[in-house]
PDB file of N, CA and C in Angstrom:
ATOM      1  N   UNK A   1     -19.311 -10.730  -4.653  1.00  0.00           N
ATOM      2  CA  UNK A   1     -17.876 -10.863  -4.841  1.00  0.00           C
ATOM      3  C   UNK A   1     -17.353  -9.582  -5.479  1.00  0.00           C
ATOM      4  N   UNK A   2     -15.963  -9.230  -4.982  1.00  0.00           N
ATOM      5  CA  UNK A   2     -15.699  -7.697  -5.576  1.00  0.00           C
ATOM      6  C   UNK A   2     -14.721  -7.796  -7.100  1.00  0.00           C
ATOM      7  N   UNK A   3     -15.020  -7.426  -8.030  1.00  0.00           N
ATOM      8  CA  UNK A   3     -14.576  -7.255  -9.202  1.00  0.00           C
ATOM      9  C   UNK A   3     -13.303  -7.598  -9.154  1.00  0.00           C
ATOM     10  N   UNK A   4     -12.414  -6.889  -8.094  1.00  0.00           N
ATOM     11  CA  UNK A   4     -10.834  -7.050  -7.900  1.00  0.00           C
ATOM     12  C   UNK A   4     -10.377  -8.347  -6.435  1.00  0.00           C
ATOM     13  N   UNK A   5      -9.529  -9.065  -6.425  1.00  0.00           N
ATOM     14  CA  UNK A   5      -9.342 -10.053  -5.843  1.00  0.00           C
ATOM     15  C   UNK A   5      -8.897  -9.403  -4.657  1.00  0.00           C
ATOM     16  N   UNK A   6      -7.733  -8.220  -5.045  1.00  0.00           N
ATOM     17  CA  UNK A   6      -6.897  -7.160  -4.456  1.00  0.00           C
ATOM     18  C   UNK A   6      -7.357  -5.901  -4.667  1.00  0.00           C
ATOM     19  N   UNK A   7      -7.744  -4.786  -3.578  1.00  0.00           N
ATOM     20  CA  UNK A   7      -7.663  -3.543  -4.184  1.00  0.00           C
ATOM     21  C   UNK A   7      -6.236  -2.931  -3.038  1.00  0.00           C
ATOM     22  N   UNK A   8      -5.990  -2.598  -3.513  1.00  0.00           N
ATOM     23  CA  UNK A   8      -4.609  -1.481  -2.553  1.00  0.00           C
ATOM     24  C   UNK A   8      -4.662   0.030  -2.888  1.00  0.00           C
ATOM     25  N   UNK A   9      -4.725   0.250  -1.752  1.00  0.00           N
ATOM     26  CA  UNK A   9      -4.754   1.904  -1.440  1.00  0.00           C
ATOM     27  C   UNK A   9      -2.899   2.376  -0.532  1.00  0.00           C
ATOM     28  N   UNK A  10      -2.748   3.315  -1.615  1.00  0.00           N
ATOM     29  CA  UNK A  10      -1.193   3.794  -1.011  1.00  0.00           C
ATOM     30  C   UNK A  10      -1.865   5.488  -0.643  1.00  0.00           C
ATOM     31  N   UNK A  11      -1.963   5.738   0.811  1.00  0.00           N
ATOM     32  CA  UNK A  11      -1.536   6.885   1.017  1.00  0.00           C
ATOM     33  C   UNK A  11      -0.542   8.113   0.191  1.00  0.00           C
ATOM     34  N   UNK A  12      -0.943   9.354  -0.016  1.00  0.00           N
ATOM     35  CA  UNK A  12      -0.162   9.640  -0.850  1.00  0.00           C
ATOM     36  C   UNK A  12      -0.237  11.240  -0.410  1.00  0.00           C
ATOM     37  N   UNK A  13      -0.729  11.486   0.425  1.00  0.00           N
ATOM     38  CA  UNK A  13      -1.408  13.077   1.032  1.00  0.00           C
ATOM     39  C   UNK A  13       0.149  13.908   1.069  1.00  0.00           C
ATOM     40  N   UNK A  14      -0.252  14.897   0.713  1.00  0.00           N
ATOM     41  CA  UNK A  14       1.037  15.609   0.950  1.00  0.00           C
ATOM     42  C   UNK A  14       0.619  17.098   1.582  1.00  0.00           C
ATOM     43  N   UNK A  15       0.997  17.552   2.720  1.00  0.00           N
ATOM     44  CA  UNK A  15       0.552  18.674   4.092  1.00  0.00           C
ATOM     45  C   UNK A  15       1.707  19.509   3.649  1.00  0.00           C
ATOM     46  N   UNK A  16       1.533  20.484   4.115  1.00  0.00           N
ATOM     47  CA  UNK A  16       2.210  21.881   3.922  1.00  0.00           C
ATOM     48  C   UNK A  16       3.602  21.871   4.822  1.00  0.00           C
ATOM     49  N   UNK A  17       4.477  22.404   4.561  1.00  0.00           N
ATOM     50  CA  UNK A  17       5.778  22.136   5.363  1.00  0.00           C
ATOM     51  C   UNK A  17       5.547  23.030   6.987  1.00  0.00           C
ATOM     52  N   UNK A  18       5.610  22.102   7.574  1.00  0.00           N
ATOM     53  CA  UNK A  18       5.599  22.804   9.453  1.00  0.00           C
ATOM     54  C   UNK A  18       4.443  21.916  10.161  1.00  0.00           C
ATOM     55  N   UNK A  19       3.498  21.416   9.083  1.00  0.00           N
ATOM     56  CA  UNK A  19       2.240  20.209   9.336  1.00  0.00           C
ATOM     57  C   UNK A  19       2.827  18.933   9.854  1.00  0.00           C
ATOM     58  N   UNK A  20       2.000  18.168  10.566  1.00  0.00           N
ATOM     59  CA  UNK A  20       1.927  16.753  10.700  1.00  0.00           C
ATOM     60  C   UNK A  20       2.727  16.114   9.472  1.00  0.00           C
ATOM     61  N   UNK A  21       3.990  15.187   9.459  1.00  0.00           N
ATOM     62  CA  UNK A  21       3.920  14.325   9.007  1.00  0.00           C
ATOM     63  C   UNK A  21       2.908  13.513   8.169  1.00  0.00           C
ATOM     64  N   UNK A  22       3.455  13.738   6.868  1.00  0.00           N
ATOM     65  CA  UNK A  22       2.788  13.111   5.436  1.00  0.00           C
ATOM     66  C   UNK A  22       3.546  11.840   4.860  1.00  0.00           C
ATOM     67  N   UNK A  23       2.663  11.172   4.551  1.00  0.00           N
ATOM     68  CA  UNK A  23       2.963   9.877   3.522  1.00  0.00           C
ATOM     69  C   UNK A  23       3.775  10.248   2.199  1.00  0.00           C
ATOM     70  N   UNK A  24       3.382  11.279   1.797  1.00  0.00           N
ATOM     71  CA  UNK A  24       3.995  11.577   0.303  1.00  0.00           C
ATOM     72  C   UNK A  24       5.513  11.989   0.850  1.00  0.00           C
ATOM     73  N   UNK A  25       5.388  12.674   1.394  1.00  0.00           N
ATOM     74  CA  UNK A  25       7.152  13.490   2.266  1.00  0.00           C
ATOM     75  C   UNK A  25       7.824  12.218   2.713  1.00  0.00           C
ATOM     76  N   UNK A  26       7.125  10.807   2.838  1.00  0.00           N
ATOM     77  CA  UNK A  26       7.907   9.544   3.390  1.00  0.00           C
ATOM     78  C   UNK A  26       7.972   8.648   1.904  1.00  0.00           C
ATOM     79  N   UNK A  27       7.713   8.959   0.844  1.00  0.00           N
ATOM     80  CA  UNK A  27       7.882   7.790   0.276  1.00  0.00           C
ATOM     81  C   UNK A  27       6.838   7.327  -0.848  1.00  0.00           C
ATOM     82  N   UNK A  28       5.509   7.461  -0.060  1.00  0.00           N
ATOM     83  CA  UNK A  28       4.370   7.223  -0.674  1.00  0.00           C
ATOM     84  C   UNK A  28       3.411   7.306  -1.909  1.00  0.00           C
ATOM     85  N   UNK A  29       4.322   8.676  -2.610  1.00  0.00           N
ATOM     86  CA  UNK A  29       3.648   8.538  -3.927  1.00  0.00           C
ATOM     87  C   UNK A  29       4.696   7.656  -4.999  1.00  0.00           C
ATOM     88  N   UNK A  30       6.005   8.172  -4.603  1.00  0.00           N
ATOM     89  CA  UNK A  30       7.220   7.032  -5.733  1.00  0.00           C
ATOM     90  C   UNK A  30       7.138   5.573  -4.911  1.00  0.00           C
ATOM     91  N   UNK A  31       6.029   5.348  -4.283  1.00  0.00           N
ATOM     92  CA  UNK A  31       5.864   3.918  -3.857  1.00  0.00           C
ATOM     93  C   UNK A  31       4.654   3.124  -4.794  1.00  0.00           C
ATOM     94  N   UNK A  32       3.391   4.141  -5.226  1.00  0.00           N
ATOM     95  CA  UNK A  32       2.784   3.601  -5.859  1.00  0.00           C
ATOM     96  C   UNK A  32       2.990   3.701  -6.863  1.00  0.00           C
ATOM     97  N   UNK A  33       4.145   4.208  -7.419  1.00  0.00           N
ATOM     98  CA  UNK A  33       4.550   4.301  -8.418  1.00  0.00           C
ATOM     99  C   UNK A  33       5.055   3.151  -8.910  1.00  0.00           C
ATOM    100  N   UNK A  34       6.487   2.890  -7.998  1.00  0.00           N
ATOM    101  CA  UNK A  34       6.496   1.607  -8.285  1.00  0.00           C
ATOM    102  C   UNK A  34       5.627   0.166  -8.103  1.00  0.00           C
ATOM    103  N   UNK A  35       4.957   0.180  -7.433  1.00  0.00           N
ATOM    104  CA  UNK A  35       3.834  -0.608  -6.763  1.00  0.00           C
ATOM    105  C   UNK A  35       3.225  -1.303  -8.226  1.00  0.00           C
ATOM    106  N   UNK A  36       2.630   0.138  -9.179  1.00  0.00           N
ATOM    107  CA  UNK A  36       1.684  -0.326 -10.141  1.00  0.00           C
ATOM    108  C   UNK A  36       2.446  -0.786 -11.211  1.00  0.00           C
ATOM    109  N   UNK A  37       4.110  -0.497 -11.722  1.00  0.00           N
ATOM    110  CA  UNK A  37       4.906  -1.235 -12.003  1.00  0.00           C
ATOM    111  C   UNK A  37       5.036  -2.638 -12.195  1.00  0.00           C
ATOM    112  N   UNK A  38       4.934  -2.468 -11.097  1.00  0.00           N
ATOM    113  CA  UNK A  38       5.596  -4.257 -10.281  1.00  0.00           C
ATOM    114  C   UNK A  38       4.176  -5.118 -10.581  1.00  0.00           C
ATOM    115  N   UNK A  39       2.943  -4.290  -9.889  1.00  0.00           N
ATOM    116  CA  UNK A  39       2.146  -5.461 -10.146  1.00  0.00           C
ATOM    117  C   UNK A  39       1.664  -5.598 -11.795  1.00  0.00           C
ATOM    118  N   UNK A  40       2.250  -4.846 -12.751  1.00  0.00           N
ATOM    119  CA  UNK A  40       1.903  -4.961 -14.018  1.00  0.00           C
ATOM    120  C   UNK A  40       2.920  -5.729 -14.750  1.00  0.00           C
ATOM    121  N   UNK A  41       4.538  -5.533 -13.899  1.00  0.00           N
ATOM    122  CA  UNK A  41       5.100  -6.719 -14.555  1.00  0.00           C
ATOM    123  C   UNK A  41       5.058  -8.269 -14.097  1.00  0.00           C
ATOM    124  N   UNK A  42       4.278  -8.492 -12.726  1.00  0.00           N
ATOM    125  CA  UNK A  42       3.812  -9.559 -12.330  1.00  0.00           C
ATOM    126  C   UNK A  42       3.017 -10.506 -12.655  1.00  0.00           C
ATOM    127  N   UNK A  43       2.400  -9.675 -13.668  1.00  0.00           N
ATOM    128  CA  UNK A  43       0.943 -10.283 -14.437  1.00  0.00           C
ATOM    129  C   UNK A  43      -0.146 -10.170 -13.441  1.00  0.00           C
ATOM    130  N   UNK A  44      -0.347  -9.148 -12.483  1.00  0.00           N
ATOM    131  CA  UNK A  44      -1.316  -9.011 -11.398  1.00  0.00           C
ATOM    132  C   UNK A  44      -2.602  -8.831 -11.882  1.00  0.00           C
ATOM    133  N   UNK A  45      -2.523  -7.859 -13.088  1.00  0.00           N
ATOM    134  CA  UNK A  45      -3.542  -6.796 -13.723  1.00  0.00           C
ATOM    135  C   UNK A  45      -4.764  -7.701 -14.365  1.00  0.00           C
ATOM    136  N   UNK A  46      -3.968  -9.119 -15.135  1.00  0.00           N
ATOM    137  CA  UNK A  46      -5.117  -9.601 -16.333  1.00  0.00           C
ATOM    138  C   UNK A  46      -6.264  -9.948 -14.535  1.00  0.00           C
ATOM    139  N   UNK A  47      -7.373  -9.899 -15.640  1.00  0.00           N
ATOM    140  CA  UNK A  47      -8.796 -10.727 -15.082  1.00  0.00           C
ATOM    141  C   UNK A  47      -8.714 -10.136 -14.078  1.00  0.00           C
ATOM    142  N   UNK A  48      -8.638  -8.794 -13.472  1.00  0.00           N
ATOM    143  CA  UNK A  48      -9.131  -8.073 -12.439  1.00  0.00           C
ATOM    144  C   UNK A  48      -8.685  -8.157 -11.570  1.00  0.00           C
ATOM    145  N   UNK A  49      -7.246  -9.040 -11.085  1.00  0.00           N
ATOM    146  CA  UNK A  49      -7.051  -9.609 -10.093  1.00  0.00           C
ATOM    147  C   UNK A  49      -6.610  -8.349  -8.760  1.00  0.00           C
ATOM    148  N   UNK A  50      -5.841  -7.454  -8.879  1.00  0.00           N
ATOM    149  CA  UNK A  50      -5.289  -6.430  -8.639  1.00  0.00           C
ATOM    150  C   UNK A  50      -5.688  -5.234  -9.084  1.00  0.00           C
ATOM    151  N   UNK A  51      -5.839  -4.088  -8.224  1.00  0.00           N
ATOM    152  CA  UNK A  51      -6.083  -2.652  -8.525  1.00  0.00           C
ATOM    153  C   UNK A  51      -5.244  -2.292  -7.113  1.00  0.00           C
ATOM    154  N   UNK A  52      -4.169  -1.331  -7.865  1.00  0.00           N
ATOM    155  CA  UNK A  52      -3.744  -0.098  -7.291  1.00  0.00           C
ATOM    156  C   UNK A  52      -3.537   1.243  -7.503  1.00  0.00           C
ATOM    157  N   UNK A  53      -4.087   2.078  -6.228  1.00  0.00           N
ATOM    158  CA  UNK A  53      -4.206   3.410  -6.702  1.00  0.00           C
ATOM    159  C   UNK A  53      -4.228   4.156  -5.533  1.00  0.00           C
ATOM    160  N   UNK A  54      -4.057   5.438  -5.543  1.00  0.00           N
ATOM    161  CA  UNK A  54      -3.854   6.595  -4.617  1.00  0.00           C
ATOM    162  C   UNK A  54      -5.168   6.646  -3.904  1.00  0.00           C
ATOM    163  N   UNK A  55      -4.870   6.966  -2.865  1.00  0.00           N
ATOM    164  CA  UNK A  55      -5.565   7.667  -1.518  1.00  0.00           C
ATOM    165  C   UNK A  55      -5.228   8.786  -0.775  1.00  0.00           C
ATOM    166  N   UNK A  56      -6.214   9.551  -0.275  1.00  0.00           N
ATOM    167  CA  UNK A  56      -5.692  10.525   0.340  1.00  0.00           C
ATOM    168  C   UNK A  56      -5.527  10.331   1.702  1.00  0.00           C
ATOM    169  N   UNK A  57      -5.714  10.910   2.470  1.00  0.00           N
ATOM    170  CA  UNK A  57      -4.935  11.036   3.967  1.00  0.00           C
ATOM    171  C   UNK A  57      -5.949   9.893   4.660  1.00  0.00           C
ATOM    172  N   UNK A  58      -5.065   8.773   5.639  1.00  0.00           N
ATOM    173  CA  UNK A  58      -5.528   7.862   6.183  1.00  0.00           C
ATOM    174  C   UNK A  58      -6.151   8.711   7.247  1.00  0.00           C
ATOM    175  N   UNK A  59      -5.584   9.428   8.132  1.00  0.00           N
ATOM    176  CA  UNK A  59      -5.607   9.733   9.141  1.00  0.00           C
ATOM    177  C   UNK A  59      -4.920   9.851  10.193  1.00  0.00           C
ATOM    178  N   UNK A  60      -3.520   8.519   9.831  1.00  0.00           N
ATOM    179  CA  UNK A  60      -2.711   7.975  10.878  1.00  0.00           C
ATOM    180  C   UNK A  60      -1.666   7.582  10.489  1.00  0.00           C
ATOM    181  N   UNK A  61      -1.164   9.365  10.070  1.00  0.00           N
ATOM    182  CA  UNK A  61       0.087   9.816   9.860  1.00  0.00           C
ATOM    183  C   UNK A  61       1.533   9.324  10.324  1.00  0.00           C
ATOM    184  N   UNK A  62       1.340   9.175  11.626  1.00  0.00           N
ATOM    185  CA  UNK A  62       2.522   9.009  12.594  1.00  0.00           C
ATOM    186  C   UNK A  62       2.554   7.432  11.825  1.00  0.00           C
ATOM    187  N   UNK A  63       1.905   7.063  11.868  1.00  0.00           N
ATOM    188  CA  UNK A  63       2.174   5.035  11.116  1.00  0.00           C
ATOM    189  C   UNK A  63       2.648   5.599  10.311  1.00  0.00           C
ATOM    190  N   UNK A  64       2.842   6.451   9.282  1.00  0.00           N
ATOM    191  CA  UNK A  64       2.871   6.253   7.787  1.00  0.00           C
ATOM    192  C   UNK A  64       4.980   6.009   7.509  1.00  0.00           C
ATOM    193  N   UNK A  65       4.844   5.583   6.141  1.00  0.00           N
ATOM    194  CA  UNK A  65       3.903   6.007   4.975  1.00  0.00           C
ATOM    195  C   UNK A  65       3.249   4.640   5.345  1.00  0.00           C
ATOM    196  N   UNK A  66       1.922   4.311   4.543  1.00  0.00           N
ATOM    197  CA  UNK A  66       1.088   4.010   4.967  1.00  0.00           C
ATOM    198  C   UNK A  66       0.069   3.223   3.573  1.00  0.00           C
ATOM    199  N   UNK A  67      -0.409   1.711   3.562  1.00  0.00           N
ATOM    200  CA  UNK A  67      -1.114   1.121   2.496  1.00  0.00           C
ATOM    201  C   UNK A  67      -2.158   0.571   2.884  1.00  0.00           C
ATOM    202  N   UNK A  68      -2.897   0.065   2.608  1.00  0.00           N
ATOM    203  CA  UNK A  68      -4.263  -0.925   3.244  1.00  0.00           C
ATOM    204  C   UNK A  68      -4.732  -2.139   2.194  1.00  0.00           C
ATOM    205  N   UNK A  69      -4.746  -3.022   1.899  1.00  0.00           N
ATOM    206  CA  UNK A  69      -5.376  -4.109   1.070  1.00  0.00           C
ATOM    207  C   UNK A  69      -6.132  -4.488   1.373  1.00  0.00           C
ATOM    208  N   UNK A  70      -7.309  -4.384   0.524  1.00  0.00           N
ATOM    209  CA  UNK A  70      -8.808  -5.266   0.737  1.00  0.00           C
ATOM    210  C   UNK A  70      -9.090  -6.223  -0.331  1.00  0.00           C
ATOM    211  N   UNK A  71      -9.390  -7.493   0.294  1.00  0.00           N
ATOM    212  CA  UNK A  71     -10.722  -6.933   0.905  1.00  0.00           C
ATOM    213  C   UNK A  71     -10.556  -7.269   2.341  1.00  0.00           C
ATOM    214  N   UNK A  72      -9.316  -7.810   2.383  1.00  0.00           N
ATOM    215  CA  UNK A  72      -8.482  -8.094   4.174  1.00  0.00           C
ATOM    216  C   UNK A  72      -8.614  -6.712   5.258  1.00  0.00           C
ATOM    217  N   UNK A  73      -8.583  -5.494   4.530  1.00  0.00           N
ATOM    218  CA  UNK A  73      -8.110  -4.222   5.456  1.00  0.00           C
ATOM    219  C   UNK A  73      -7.081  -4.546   6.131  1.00  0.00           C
ATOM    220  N   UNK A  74      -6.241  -5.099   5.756  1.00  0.00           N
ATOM    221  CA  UNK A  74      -4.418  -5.147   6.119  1.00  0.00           C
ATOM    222  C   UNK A  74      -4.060  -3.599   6.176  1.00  0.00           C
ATOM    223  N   UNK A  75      -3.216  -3.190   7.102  1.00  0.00           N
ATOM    224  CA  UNK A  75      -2.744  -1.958   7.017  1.00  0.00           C
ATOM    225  C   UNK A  75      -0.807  -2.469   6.926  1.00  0.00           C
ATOM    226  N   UNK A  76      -0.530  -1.784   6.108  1.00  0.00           N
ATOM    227  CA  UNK A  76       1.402  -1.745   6.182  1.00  0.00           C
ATOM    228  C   UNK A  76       1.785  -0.865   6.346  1.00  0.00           C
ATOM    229  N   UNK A  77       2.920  -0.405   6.969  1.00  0.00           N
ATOM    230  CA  UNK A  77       4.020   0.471   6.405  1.00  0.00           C
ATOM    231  C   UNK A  77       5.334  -0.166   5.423  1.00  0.00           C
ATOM    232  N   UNK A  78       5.813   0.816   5.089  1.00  0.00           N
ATOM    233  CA  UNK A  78       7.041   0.301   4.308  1.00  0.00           C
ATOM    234  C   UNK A  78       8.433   1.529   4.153  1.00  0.00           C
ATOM    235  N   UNK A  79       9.490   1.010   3.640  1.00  0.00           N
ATOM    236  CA  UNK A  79      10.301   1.715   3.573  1.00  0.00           C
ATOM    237  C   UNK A  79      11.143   2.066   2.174  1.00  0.00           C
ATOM    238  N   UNK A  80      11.007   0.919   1.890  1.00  0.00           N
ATOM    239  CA  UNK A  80      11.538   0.811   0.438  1.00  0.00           C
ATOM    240  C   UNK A  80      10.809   0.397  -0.673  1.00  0.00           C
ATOM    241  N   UNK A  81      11.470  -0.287  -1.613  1.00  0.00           N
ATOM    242  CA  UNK A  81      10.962  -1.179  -2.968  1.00  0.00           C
ATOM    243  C   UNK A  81      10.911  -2.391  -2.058  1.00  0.00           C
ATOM    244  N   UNK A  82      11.722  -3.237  -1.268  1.00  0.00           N
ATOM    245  CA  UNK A  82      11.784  -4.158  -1.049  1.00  0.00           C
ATOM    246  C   UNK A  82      10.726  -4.598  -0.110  1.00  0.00           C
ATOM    247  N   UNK A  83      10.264  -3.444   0.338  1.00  0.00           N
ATOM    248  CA  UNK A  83       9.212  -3.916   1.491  1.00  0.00           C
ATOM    249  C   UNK A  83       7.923  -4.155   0.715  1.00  0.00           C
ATOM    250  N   UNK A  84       8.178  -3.398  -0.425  1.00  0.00           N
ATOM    251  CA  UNK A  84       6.966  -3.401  -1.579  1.00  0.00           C
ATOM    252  C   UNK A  84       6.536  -4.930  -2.129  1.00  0.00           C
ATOM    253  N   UNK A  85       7.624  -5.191  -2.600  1.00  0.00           N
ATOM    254  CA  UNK A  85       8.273  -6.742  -3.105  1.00  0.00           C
ATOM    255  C   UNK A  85       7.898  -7.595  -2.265  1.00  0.00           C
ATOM    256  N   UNK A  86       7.725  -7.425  -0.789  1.00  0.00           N
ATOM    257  CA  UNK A  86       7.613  -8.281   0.050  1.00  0.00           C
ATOM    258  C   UNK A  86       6.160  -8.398   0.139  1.00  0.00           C
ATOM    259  N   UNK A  87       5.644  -7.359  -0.004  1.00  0.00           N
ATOM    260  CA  UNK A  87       4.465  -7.371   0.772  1.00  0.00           C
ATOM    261  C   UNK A  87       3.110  -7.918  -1.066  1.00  0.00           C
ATOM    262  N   UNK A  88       3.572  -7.409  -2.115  1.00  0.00           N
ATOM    263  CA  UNK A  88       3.061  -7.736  -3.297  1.00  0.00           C
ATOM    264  C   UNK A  88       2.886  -9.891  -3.449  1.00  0.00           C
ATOM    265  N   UNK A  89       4.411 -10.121  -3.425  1.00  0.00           N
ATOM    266  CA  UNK A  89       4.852 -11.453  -3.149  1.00  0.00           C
ATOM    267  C   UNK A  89       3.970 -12.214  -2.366  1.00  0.00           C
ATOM    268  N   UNK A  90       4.437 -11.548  -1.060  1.00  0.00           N
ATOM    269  CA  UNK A  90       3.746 -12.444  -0.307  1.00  0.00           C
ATOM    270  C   UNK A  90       1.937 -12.284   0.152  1.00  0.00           C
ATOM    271  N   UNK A  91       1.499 -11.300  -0.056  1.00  0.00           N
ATOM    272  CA  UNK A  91      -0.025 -11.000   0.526  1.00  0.00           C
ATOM    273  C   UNK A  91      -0.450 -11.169  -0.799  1.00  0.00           C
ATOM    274  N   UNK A  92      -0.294 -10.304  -1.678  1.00  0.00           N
ATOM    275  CA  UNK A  92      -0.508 -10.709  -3.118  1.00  0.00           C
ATOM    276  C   UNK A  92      -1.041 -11.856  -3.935  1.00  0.00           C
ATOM    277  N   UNK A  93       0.453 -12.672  -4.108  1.00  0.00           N
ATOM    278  CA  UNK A  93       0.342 -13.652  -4.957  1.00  0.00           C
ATOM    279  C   UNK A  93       0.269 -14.953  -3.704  1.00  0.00           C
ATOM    280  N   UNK A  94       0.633 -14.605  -2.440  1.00  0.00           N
ATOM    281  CA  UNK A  94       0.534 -16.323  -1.987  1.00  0.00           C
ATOM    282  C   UNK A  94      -0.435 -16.069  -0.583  1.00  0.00           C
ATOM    283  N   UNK A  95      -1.269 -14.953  -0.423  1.00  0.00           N
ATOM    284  CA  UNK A  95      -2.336 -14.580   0.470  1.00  0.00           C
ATOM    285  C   UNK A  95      -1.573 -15.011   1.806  1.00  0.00           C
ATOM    286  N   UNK A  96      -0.569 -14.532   2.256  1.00  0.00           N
ATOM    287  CA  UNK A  96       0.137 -14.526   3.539  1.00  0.00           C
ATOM    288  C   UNK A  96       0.315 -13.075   4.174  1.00  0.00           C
ATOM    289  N   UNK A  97       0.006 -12.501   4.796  1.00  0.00           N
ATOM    290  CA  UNK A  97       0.160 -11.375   5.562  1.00  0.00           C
ATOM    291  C   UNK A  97       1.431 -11.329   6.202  1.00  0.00           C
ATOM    292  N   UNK A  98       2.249 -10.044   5.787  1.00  0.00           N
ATOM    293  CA  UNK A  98       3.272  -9.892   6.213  1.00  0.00           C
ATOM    294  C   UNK A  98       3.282  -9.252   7.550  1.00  0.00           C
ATOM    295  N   UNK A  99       3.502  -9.837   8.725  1.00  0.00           N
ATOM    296  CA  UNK A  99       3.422  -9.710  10.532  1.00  0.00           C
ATOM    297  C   UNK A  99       4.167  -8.658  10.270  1.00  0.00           C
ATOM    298  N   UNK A 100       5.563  -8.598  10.135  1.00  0.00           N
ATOM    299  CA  UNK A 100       6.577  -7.462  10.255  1.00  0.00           C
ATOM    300  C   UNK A 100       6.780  -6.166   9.676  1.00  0.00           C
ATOM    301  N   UNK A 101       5.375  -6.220   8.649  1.00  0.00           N
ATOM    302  CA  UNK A 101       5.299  -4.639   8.520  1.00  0.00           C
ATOM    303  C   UNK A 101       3.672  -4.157   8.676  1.00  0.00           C
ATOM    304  N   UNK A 102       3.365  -5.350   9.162  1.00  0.00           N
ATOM    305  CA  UNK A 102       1.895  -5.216   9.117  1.00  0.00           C
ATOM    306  C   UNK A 102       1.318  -3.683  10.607  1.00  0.00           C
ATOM    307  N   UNK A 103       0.757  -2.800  10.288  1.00  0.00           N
ATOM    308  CA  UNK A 103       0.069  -1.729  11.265  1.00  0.00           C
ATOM    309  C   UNK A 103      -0.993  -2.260  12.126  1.00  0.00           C
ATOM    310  N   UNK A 104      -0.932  -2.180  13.286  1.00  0.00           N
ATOM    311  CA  UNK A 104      -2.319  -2.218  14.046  1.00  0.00           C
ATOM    312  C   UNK A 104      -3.444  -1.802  13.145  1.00  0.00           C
ATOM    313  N   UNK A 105      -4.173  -2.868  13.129  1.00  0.00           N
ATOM    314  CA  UNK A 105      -6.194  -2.247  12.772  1.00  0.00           C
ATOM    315  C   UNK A 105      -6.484  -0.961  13.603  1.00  0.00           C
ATOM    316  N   UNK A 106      -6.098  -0.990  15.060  1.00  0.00           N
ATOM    317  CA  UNK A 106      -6.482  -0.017  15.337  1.00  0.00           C
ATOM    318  C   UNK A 106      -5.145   1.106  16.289  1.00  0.00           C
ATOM    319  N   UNK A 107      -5.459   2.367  16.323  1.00  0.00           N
ATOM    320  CA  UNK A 107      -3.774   3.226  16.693  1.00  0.00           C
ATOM    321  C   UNK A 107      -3.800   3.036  18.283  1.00  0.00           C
TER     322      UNK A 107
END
């Protein structure tokens, strides 16, 4: 059994200007920003339940910005706080996978 109930990985890579499309240039690092916020004012944190933290480049840029939760390997995109909210809420605390921002497993 893994220590954390949740681990979440937020893309956060940031490429040189004229490069491929980056997660950080979309959003991605003031996402886990708020992310670790939210799940600390949620009460996510006691007893291991939740870990979030940075990652570097998924690979699959064009999806981004770009998250993954395990121990599901859910992939999301998102756009805002609210998609954040949505996706914490609902995959999170009531283990429902959000369809509508959810990424193909595979590109």
């Amino acid at each position: 059994m893994s220590y954390y109930n949740h681990h979440v990985f937020f893309c956060v890579n940031q490429r040189a200007e004229g490069e491929r499309q980056c997660c950080h240039n979309h959003g991605g690092s003031a996402m886990l920003d708020y992310a670790k916020q939210k799940v600390k004012a949620l009460g996510l944190l006691d007893s291991g339940r939740v870990r979030v933290q940075k990652a570097g480049c998924f690979d699959r840029c064009e999806q981004g910005p770009l998250l993954v939760v395990y121990p599901e390997a859910v992939w999301y995109t998102f756009v805002d706080e609210e998609d954040i909210d949505e996706i914490l809420t609902e995959h999170l605390q009531h283990d429902r996978i959000v369809e509508r921002l959810r990424v193909a497993d595979h590109a």
